[in-house]
Protein backbone atom coordinates (compact mmCIF):
# COMPACT_ATOMS: atom_id res chain seq x y z
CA UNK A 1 -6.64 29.23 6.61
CA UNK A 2 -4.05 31.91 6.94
CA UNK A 3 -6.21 34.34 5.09
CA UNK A 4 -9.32 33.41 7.51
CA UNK A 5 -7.22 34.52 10.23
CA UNK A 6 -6.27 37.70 8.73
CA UNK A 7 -9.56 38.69 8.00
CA UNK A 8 -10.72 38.22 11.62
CA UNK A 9 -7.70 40.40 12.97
CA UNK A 10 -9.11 42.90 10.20
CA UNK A 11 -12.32 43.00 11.31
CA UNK A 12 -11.11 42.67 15.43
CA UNK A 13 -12.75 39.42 16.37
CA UNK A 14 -11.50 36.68 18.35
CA UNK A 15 -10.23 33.70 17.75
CA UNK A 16 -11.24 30.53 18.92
CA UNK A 17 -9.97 26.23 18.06
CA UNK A 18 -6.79 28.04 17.08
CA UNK A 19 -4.60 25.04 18.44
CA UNK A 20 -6.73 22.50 16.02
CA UNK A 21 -4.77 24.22 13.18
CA UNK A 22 -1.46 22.83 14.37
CA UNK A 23 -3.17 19.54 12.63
CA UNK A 24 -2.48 21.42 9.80
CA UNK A 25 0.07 19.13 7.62
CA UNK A 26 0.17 21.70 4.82
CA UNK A 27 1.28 24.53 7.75
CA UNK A 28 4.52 22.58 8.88
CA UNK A 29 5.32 21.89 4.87
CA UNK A 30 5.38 26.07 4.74
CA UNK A 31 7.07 26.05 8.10
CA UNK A 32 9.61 24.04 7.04
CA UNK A 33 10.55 26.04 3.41
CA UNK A 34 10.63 29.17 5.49
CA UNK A 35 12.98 28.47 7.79
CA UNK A 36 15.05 25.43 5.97
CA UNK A 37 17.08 28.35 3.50
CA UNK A 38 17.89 30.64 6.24
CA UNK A 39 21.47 31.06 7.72
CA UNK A 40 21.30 29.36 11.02
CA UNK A 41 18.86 26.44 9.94
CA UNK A 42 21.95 24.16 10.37
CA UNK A 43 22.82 25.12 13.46
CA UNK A 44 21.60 22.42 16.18
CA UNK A 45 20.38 23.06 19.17
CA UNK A 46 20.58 21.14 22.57
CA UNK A 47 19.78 17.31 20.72
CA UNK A 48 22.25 18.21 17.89
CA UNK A 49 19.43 17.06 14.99
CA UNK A 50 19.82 19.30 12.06
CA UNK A 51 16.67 19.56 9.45
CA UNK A 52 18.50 17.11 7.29
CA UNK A 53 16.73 13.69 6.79
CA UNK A 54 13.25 15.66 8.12
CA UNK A 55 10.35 13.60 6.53
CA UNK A 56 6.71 13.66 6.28
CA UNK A 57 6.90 11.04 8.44
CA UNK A 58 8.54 13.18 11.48
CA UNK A 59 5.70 16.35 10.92
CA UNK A 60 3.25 13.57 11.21
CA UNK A 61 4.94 12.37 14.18
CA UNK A 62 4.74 15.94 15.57
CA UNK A 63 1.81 16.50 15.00
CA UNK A 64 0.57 13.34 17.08
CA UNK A 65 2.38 14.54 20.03
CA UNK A 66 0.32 18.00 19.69
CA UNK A 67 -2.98 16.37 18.53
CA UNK A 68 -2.04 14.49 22.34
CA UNK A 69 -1.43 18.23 24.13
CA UNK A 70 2.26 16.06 25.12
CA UNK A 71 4.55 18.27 22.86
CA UNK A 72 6.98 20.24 25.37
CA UNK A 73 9.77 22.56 23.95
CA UNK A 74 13.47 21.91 25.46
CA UNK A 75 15.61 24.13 26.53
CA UNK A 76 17.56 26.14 23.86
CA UNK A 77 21.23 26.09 23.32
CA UNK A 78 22.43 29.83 24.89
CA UNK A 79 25.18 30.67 23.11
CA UNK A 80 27.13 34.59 23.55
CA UNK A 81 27.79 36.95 19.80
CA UNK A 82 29.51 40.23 20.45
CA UNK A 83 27.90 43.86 19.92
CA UNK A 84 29.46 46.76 18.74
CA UNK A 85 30.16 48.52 22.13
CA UNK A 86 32.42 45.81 23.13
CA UNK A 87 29.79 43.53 25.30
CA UNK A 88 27.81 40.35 24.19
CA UNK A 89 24.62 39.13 23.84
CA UNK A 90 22.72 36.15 25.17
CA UNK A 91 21.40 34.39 21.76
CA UNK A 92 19.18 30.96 22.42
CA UNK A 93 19.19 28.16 19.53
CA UNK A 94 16.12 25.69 19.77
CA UNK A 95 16.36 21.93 18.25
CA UNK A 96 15.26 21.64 14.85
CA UNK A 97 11.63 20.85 16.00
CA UNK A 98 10.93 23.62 18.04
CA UNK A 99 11.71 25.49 15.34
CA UNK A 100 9.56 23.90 13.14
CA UNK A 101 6.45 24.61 15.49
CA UNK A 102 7.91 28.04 16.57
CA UNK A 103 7.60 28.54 12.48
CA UNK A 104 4.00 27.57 12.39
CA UNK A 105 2.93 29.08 16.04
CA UNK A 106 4.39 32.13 14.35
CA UNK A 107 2.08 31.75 11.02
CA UNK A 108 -0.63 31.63 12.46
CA UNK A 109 0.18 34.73 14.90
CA UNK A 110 1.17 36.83 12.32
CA UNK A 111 -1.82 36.36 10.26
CA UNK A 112 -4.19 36.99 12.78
CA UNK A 113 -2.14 39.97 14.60
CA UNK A 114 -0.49 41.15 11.81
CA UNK A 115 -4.03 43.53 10.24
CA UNK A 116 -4.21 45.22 13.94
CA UNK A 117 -0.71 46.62 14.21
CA UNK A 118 -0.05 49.94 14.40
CA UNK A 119 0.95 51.88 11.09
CA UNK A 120 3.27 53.17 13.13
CA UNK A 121 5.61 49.85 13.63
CA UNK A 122 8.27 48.96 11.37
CA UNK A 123 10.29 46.39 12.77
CA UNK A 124 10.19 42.15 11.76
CA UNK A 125 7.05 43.05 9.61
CA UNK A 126 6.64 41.90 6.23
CA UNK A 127 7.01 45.22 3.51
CA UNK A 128 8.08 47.40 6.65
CA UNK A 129 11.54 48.11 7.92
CA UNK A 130 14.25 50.70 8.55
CA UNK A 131 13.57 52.40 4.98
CA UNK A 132 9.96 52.49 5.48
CA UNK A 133 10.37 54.42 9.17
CA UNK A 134 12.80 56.44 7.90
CA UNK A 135 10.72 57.31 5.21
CA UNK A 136 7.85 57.99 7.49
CA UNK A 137 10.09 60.45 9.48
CA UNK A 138 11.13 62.23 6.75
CA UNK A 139 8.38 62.81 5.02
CA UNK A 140 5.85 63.78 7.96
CA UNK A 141 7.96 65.20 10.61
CA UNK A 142 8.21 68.88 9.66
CA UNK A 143 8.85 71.54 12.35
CA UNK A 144 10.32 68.68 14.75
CA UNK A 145 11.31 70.74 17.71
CA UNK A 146 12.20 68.03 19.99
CA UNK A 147 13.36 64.31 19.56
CA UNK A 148 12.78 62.04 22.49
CA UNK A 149 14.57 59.06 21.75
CA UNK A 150 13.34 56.06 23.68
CA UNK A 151 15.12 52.75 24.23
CA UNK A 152 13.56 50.06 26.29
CA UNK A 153 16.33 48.13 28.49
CA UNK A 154 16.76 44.71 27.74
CA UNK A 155 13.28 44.67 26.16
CA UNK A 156 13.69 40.93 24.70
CA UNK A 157 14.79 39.36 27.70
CA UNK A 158 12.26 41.80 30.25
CA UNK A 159 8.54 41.06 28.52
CA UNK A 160 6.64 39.57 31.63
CA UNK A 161 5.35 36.15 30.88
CA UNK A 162 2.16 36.90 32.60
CA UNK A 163 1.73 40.04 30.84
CA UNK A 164 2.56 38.61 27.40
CA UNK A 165 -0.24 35.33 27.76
CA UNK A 166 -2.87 38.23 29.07
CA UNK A 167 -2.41 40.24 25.68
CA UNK A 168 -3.08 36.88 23.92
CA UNK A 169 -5.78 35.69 25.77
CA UNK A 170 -7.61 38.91 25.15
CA UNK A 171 -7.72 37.56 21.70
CA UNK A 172 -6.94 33.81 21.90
CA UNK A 173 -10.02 32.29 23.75
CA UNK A 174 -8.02 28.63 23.36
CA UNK A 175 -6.47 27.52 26.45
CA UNK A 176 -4.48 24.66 24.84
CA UNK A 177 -2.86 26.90 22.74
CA UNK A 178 -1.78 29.89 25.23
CA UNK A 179 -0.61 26.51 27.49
CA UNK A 180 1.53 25.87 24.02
CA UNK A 181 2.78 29.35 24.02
CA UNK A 182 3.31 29.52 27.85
CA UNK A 183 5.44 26.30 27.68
CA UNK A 184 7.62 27.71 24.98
CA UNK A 185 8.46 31.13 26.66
CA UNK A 186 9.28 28.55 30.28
CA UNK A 187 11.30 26.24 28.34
CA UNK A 188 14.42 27.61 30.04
CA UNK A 189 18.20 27.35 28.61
CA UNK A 190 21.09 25.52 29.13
CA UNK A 191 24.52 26.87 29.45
CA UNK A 192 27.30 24.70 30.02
CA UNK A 193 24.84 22.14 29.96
CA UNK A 194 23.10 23.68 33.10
CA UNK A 195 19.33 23.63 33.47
CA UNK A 196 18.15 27.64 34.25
CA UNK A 197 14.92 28.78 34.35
CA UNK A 198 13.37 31.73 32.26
CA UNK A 199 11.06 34.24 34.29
CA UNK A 200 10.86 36.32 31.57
CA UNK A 201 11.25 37.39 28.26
CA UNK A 202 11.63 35.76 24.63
CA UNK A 203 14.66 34.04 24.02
CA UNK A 204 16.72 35.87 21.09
CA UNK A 205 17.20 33.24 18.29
CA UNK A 206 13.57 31.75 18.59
CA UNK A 207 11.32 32.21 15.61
CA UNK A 208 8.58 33.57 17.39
CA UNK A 209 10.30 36.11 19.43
CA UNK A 210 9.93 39.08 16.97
CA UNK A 211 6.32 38.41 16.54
CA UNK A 212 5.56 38.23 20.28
CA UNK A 213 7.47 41.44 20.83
CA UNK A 214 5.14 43.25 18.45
CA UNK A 215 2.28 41.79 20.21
CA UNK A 216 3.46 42.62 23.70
CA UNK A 217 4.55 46.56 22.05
CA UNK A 218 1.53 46.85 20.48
CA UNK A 219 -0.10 48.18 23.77
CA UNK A 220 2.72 50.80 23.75
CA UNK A 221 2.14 51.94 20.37
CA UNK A 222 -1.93 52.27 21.36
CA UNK A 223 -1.00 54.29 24.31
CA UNK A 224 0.90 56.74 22.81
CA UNK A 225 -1.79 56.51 19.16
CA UNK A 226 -4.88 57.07 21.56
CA UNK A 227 -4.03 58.54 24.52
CA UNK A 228 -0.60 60.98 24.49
CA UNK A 229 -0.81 62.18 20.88
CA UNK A 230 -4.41 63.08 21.24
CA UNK A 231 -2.99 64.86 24.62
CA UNK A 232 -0.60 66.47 22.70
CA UNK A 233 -1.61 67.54 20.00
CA UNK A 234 -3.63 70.79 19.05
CA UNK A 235 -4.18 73.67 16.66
CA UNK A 236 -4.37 73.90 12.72
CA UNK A 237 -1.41 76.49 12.25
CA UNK A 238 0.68 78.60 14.28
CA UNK A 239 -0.41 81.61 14.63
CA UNK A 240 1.74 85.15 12.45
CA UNK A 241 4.26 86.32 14.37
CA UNK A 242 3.39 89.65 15.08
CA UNK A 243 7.27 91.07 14.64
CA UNK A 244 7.71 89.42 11.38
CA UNK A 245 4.23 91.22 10.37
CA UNK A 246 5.35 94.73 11.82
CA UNK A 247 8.67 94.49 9.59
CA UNK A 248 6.60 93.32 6.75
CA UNK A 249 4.72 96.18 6.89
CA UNK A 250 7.27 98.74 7.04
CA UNK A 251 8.76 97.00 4.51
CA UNK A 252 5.68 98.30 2.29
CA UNK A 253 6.33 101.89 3.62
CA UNK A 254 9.76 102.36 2.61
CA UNK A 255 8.67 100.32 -0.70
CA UNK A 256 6.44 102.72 -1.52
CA UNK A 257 8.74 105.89 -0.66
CA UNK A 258 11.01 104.21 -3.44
CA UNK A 259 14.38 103.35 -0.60
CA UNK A 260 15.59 100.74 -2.48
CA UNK A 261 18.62 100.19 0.50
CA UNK A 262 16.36 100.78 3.65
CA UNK A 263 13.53 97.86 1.74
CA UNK A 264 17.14 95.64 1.02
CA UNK A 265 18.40 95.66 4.75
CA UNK A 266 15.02 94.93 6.11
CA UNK A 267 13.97 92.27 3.81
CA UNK A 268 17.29 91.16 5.19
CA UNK A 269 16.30 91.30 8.75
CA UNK A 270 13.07 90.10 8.14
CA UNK A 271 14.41 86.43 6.42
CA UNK A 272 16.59 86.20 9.85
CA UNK A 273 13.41 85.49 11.82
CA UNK A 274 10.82 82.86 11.81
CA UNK A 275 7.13 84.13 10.31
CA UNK A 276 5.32 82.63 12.69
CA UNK A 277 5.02 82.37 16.27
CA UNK A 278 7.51 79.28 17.25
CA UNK A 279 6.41 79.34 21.05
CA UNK A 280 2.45 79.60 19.87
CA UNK A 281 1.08 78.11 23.06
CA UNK A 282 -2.00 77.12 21.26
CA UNK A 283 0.22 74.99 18.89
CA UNK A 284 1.38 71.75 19.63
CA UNK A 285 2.09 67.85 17.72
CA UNK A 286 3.36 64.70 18.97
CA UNK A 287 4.58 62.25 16.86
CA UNK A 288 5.48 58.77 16.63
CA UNK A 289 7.73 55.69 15.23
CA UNK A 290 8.49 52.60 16.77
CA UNK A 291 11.13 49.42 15.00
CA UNK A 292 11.52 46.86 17.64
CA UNK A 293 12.24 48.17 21.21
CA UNK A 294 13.55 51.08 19.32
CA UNK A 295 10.98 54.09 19.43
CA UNK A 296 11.05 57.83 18.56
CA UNK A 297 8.48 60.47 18.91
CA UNK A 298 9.00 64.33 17.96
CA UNK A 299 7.42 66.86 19.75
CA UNK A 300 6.94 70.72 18.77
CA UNK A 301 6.40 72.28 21.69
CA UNK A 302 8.51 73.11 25.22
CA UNK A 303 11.53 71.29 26.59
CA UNK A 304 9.49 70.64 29.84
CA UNK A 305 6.50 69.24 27.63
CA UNK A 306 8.86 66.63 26.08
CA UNK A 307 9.87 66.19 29.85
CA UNK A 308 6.42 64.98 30.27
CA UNK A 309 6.10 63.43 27.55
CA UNK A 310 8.71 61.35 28.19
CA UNK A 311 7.57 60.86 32.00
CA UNK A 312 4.33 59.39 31.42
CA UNK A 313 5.57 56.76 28.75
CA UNK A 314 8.47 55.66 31.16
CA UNK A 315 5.20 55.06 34.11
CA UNK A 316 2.58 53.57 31.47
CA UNK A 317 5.93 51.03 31.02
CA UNK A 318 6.77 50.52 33.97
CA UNK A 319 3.88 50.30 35.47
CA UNK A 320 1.42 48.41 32.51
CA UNK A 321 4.18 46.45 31.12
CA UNK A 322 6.25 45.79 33.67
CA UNK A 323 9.51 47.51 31.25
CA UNK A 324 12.24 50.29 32.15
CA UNK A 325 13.46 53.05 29.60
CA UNK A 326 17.49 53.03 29.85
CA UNK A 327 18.34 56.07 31.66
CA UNK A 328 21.46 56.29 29.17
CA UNK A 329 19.82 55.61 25.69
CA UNK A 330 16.62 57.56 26.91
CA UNK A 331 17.47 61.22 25.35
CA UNK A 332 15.57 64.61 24.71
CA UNK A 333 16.96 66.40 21.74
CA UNK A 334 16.65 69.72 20.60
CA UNK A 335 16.21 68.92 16.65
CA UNK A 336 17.55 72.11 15.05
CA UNK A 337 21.22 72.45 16.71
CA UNK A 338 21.67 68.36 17.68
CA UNK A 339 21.00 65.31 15.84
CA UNK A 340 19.06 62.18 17.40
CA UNK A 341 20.09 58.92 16.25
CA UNK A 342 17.58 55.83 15.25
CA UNK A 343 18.01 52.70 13.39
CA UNK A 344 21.68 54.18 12.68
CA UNK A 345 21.17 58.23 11.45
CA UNK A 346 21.10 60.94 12.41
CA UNK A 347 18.05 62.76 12.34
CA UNK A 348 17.64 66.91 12.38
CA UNK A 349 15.40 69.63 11.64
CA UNK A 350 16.88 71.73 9.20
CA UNK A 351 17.40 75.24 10.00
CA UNK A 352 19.07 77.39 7.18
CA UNK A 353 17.83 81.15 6.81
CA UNK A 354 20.07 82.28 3.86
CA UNK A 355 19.21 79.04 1.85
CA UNK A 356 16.62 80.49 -0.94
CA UNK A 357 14.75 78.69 -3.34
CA UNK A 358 11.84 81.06 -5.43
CA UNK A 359 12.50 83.75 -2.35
CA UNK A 360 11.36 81.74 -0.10
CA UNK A 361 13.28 79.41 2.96
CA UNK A 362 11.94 75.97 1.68
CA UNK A 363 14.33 74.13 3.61
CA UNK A 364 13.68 75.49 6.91
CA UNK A 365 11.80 72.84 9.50
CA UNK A 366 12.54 69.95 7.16
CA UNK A 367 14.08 66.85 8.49
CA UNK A 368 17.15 65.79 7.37
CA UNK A 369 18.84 61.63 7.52
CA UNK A 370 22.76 61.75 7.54
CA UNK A 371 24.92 59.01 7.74
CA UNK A 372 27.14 59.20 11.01
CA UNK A 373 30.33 60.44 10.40
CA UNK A 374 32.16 57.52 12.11
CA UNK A 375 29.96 55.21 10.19
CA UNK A 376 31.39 56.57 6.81
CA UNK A 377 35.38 56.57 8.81
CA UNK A 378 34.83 52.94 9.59
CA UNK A 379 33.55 51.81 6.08
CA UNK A 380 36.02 54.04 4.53
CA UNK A 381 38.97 52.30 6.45
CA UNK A 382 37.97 48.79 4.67
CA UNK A 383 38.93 50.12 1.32
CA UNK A 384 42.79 52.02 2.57
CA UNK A 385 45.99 50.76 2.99
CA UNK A 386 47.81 51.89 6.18
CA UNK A 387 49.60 55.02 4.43
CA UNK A 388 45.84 55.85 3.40
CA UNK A 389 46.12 55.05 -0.05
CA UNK A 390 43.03 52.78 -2.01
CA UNK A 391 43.28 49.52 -2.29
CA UNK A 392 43.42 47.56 -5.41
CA UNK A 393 40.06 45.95 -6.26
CA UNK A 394 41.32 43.52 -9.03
CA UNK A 395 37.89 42.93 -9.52
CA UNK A 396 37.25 46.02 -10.84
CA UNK A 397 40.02 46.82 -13.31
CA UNK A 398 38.30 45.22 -16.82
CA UNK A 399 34.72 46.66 -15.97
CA UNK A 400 33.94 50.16 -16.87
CA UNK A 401 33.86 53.05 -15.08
CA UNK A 402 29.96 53.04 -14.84
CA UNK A 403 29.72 49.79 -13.09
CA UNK A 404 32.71 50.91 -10.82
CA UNK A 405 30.91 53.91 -8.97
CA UNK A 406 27.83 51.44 -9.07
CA UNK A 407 29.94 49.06 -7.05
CA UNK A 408 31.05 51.25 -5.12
CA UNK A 409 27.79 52.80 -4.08
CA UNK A 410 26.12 49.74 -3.37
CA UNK A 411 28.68 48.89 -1.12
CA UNK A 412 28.75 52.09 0.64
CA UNK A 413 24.95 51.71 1.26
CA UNK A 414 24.50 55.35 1.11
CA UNK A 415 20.51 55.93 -0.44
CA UNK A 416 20.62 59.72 -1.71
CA UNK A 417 17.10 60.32 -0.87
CA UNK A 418 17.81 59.54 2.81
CA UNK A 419 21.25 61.15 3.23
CA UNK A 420 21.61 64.67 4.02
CA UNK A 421 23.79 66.52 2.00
């Protein structure tokens, strides 16, 4: 069934019946090994039933109250985790059974939506993540002159409820099962065992949340595929900078009048200065990575371009999607002399004009991933004493040297082909 559904979000038609497969016993059986091993499985929600002592019996029993359109998903559990910057976050934790049919509403989601995403979204997809963007970025970025780092505020708990059962019924022609969707996203919360409503958003803990924030993204990542990077975007190559080709030429003169010093201080001058023409008016690309409510595009072009740039995306958000850009998180970037940060580096063009390799400035216009500095302080801190010395790892004292630094890299994290040294 699963690979039905694929195949139709392939090949962009719509789906139809899709609440009949909630009948699906075999579904709930993959539901439940999915979600049984993970972490917070255990963890109850507002009825305090765990998934121990789940039987055939009780899926069957679910299943009759869907096969009856009277299933109705409670109210999660809010609970509060802390963040990094000293705040905390809202995190909801459904019963045990809305899991279990969050699990299979999100099966059957992900293989029909999952074919039509973007290439250019990395985040809660299967074989994508923050390697694979960062990887993209690396690789395909070159001559970066601008980073405009966009954040969404409070994306998880903003996505309009109207807005999200629109993008699936553009898709979903089943009214039972966008009813089924709509009733999960109005469940509500309680908190200190008070009833409050939800207006918008997907709760943070619920199964189905990451896979309804593609969905509800999605439309951003079209906009800016089909509409601003086709606006943006233009010309093959830069055109010769015309001072580079003057000093290239008298190069040849003195060359050939045998002044091995005057040839030696130009070629000098001349690797100081970019070949072509940076500002080429009739040059310009726009491009794009998303992971979550995370997104970063780079831009060669002017700073009042990426101004625009970053103007229409904050309107087609606000004003299509019903999101804001944070004002604080929202930054333009001038990639050679800053660094942007996403999904925890920091990302630059490189700019080096005495670096050499053949004759030539290979490194120039590449991007460069480094690991923040205070990143490296703070892991480094978990492995000193307070004079600053190491610790002892009694661990580590029989096993060879080898498996040592091999310890000690893994733990550090630190991937050399992403890390700029």
């Amino acid at each position: 069934m699963l690979g039905v559904l694929r195949e139709r979000g392939r090949c962009g038609l719509s789906l139809q019946r899709l609440y009949r497969q909630l009948f699906n016993e075999q579904l709930f059986l993959m539901a439940y090994g999915r979600i049984y091993a993970n972490d917070g499985a255990m963890t109850p929600g507002v009825d305090g039933v765990t998934p121990d002592g789940t039987s055939l019996e009780a899926i069957r029993d679910v299943i009759g109250l869907l096969r009856a359109e009277r299933y109705r998903f409670a109210p999660v559990r809010r609970v509060y985790i802390p963040k990094k910057n000293g705040t905390r976050r809202p995190l909801g934790l459904p019963t045990w059974t809305d899991k279990l049919v969050g699990e299979v509403v999100r099966l059957l989601l992900e293989a029909y939506y999952e074919p039509r995403f973007s290439a250019r979204s990395h985040g809660f997809r299967s074989g994508r993540g923050c390697n694979t963007a960062l990887d993209e970025i690396a690789s395909t970025w070159t001559g970066t002159t601008w980073f405009i780092e966009g954040d969404i505020a409070d994306c998880f708990g903003s996505l309009d409820h109207e807005v999200m059962l629109a993008i699936l019924a553009e898709r979903i022609h089943d009214g039972r099962f966008l009813q089924l969707v709509g009733g999960m996203l109005r469940a509500g919360y309680l908190e200190d065992w008070t009833w409050h409503a939800t207006y918008s958003g997907a709760p943070q803990g619920g199964v189905v949340s990451p896979i309804l924030s593609n969905i509800y993204l999605d439309r951003l990542d079209t906009f800016v595929e089909q509409r601003l990077v086709p606006a943006w975007t233009r010309g093959r190559v830069r055109r010769r900078s015309r001072e580079y080709g003057n000093i290239t030429a008298t190069i040849g003169y003195w060359k050939r009048k045998g002044d091995r010093d005057k040839v030696k201080a130009l070629r000098k001058s001349q690797q100081s200065m970019p070949s072509v023409d940076v500002n080429d008016p009739d040059y310009r690309r726009l491009r794009y990575c998303r992971y979550a409510d995370d997104h970063l595009l780079g831009f060669v072009g002017t700073k009042a371009e990426a101004e625009q740039i970053k103007n229409q995306l904050a309107m087609f958000l606000r004003e299509e999607q019903k999101l804001e850009l944070s004002t604080e998180k929202t930054l333009i970037t001038h990639a050679r002399t800053r660094k942007a940060r996403f999904l925890g580096y920091d990302i630059r063009t490189k700019q080096a004009d005495t670096w050499h390799t053949k004759g030539r400035r290979y490194i120039n216009g590449n991007i460069a991933l480094g690991v923040p500095p205070e990143a490296v302080n703070t892991r480094c801190r978990t492995y000193q004493r307070k004079q600053g010395k190491p610790l002892i790892r009694n661990d580590l004292i029989r096993t060879s040297d080898h498996n040592i630094v091999a310890t000690y890299g893994s733990e550090y994290g630190t991937a050399p082909s992403l890390v700029d040294t």
